[in-house]
Structure formats: structure tokens, C-alpha cells
PDB file of N, CA and C in Angstrom:
ATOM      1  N   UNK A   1      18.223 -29.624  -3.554  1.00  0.00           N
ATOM      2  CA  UNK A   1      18.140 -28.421  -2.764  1.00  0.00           C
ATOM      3  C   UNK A   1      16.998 -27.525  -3.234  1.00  0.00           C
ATOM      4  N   UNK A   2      16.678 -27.243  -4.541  1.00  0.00           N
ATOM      5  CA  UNK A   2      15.915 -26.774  -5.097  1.00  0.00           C
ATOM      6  C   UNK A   2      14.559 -26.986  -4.493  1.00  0.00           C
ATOM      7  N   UNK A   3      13.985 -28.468  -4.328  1.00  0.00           N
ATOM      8  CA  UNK A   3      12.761 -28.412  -3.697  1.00  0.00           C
ATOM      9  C   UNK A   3      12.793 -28.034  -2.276  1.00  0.00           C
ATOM     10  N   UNK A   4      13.788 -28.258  -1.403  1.00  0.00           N
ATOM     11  CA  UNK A   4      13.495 -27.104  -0.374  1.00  0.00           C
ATOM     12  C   UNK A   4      13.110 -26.060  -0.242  1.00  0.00           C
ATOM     13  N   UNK A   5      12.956 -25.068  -1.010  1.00  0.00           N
ATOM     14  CA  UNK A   5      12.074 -24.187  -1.145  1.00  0.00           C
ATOM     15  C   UNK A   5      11.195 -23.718  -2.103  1.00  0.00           C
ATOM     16  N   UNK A   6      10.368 -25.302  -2.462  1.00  0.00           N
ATOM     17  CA  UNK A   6       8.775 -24.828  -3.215  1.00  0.00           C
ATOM     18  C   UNK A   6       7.788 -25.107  -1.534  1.00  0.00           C
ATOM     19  N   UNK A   7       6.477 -24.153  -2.247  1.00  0.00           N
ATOM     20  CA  UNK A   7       5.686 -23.537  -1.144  1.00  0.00           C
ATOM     21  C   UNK A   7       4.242 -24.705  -1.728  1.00  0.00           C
ATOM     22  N   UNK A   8       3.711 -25.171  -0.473  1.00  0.00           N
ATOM     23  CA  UNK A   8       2.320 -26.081  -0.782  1.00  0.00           C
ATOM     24  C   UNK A   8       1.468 -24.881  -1.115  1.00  0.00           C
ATOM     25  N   UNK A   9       1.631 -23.908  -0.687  1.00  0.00           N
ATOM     26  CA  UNK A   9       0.314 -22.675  -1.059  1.00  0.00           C
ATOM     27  C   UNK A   9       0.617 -22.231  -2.598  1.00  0.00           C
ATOM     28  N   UNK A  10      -0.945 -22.134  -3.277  1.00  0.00           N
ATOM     29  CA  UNK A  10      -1.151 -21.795  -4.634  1.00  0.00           C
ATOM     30  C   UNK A  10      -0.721 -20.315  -4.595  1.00  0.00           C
ATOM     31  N   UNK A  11       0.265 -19.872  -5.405  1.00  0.00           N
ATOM     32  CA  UNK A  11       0.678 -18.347  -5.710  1.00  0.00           C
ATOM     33  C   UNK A  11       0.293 -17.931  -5.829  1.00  0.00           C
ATOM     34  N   UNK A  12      -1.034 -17.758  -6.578  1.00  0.00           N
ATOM     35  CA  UNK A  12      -1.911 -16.860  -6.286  1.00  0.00           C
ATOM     36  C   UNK A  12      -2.522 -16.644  -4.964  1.00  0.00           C
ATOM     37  N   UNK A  13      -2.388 -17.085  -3.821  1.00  0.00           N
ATOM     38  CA  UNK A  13      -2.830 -17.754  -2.260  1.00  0.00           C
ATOM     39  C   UNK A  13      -1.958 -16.313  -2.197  1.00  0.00           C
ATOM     40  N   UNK A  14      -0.743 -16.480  -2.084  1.00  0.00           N
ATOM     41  CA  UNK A  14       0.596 -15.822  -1.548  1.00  0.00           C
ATOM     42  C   UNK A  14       1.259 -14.383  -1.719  1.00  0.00           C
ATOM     43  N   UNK A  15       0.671 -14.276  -3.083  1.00  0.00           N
ATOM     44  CA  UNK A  15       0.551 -12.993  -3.862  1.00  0.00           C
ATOM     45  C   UNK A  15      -0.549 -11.721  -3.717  1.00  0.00           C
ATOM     46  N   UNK A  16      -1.610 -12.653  -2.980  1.00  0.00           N
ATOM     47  CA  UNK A  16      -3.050 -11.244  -2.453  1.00  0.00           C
ATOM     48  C   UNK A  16      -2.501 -10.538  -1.049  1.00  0.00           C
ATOM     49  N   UNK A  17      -3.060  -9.624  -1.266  1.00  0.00           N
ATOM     50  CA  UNK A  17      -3.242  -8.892   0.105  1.00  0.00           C
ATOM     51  C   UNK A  17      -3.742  -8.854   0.974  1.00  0.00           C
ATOM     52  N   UNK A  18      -3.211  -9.872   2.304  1.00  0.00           N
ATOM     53  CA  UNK A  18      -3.856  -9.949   3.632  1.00  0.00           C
ATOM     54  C   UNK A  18      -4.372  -8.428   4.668  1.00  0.00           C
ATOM     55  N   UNK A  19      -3.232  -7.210   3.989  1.00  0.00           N
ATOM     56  CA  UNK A  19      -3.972  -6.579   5.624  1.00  0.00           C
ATOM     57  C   UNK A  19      -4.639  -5.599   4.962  1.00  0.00           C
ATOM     58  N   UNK A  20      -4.454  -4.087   5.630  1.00  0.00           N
ATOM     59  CA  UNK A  20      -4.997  -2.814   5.333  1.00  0.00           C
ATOM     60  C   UNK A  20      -4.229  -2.130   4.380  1.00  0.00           C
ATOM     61  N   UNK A  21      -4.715  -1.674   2.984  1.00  0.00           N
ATOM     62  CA  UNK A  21      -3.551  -0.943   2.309  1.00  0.00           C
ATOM     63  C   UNK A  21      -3.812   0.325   2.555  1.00  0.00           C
ATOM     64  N   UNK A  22      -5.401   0.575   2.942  1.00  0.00           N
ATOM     65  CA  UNK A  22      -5.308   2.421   3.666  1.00  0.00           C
ATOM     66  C   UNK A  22      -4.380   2.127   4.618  1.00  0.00           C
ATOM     67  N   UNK A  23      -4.765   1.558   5.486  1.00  0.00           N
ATOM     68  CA  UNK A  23      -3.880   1.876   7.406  1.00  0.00           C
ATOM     69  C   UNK A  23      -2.470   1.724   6.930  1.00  0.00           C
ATOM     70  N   UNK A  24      -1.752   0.781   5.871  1.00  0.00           N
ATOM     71  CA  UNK A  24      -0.610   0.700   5.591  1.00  0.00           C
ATOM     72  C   UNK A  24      -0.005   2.149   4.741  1.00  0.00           C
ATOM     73  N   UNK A  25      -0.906   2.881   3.924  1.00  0.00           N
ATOM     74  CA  UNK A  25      -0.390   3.708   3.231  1.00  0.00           C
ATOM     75  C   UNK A  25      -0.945   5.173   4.668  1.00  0.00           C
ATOM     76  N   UNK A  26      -1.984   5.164   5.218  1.00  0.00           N
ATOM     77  CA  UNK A  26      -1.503   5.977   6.200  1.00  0.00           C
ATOM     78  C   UNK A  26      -0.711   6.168   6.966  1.00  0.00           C
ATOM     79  N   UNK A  27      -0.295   4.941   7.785  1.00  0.00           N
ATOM     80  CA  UNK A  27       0.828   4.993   8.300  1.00  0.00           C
ATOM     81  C   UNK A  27       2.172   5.206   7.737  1.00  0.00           C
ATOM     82  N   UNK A  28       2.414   4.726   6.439  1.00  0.00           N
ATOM     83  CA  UNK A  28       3.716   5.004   5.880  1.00  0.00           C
ATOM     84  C   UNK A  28       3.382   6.549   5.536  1.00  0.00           C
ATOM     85  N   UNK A  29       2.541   7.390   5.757  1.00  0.00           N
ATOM     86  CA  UNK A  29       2.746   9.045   5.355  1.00  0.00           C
ATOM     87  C   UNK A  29       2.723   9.556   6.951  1.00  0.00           C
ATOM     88  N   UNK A  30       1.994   8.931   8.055  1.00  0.00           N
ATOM     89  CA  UNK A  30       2.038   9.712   9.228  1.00  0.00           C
ATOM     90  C   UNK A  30       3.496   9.527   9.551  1.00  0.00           C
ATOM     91  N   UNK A  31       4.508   8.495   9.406  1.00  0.00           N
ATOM     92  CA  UNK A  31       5.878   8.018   9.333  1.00  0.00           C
ATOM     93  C   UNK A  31       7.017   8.992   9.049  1.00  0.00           C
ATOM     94  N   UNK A  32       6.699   9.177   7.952  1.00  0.00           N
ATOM     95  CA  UNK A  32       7.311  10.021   7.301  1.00  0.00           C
ATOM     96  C   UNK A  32       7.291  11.555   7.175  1.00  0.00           C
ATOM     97  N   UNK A  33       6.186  11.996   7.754  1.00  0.00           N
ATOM     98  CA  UNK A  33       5.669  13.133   8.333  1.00  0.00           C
ATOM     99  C   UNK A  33       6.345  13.820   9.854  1.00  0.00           C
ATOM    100  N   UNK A  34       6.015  12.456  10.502  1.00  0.00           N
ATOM    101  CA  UNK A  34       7.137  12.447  11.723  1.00  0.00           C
ATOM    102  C   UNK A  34       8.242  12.602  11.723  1.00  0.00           C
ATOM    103  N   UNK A  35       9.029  11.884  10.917  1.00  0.00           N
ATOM    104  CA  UNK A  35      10.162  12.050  11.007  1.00  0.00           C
ATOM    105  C   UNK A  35      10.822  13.530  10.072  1.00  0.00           C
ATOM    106  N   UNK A  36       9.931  14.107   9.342  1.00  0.00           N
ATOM    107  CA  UNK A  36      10.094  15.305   8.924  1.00  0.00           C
ATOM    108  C   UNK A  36      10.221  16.231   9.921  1.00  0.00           C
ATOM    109  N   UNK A  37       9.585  16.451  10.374  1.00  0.00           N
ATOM    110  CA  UNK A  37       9.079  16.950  11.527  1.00  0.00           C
ATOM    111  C   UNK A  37      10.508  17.002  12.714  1.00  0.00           C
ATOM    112  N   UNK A  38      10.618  16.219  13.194  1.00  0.00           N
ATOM    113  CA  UNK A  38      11.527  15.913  13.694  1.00  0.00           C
ATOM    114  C   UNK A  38      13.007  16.698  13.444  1.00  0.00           C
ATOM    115  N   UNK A  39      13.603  16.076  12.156  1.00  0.00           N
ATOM    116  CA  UNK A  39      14.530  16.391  11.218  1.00  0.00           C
ATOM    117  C   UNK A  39      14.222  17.933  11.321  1.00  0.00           C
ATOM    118  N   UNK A  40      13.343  18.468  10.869  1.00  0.00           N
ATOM    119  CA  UNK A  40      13.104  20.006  11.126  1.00  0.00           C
ATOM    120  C   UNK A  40      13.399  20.744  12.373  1.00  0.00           C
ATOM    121  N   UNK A  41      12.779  20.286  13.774  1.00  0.00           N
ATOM    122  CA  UNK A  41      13.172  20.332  15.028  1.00  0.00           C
ATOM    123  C   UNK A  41      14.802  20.274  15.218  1.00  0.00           C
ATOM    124  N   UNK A  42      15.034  19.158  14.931  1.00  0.00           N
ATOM    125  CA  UNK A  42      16.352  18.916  15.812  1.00  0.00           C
ATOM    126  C   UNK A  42      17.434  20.051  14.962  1.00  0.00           C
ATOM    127  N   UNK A  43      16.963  20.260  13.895  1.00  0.00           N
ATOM    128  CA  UNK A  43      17.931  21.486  13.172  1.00  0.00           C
ATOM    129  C   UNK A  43      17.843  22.766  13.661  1.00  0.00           C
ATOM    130  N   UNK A  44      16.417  22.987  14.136  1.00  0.00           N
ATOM    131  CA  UNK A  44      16.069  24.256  14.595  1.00  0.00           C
ATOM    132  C   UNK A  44      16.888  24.992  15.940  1.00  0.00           C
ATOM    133  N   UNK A  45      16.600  23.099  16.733  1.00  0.00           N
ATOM    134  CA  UNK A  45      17.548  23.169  18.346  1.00  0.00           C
ATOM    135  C   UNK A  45      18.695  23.282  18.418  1.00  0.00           C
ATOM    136  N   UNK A  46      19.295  22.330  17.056  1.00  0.00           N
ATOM    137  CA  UNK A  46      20.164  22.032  17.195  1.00  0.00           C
ATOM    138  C   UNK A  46      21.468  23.438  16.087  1.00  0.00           C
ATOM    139  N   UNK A  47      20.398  24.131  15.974  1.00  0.00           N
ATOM    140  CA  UNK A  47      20.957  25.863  14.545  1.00  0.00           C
ATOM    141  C   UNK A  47      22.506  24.983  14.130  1.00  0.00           C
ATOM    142  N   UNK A  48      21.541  23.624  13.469  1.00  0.00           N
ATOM    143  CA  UNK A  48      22.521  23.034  12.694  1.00  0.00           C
ATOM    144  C   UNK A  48      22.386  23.980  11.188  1.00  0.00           C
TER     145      UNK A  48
END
């Protein structure tokens, strides 16, 4: 069972970084910004 899951790709292959880590770390703050945002709103509407 064990060799069912070894990988033909060299780990080091598997372990780099394919995409954007700006666009990824911008987006995870515009994200989270939003949903601040939000959370702020709906308390405001909501004179939770």
C-alpha cells in the first residue's frame, strides 16, 4: 500500500513555487480586508 503513494516527480520538483506569491499575498490581504469591512457593516446595519 505504501508504494501507492510515492510521486515520479523529484521533491524538490514539488516543493517550489509555481504561481504569484505577491498576487497570492495580495489577495489574501484584499480578502481579509473585505471581509472586515463587511463584518463592520453588517454590525453597523445590523446595531448588533
Amino acid at each position: 500500500m505504501a508504494e501507492h503513494w510515492k510521486h515520479t516527480a523529484d521533491p524538490a520538483e514539488i516543493m517550489r513555487a509555481t504561481g504569484h506569491p505577491e498576487l497570492e499575498y495580495a489577495a489574501g490581504w484584499t480578502i481579509a480586508g473585505l471581509v472586515t469591512i463587511g463584518t463592520i457593516v453588517a454590525a453597523w446595519v445590523f446595531a448588533i
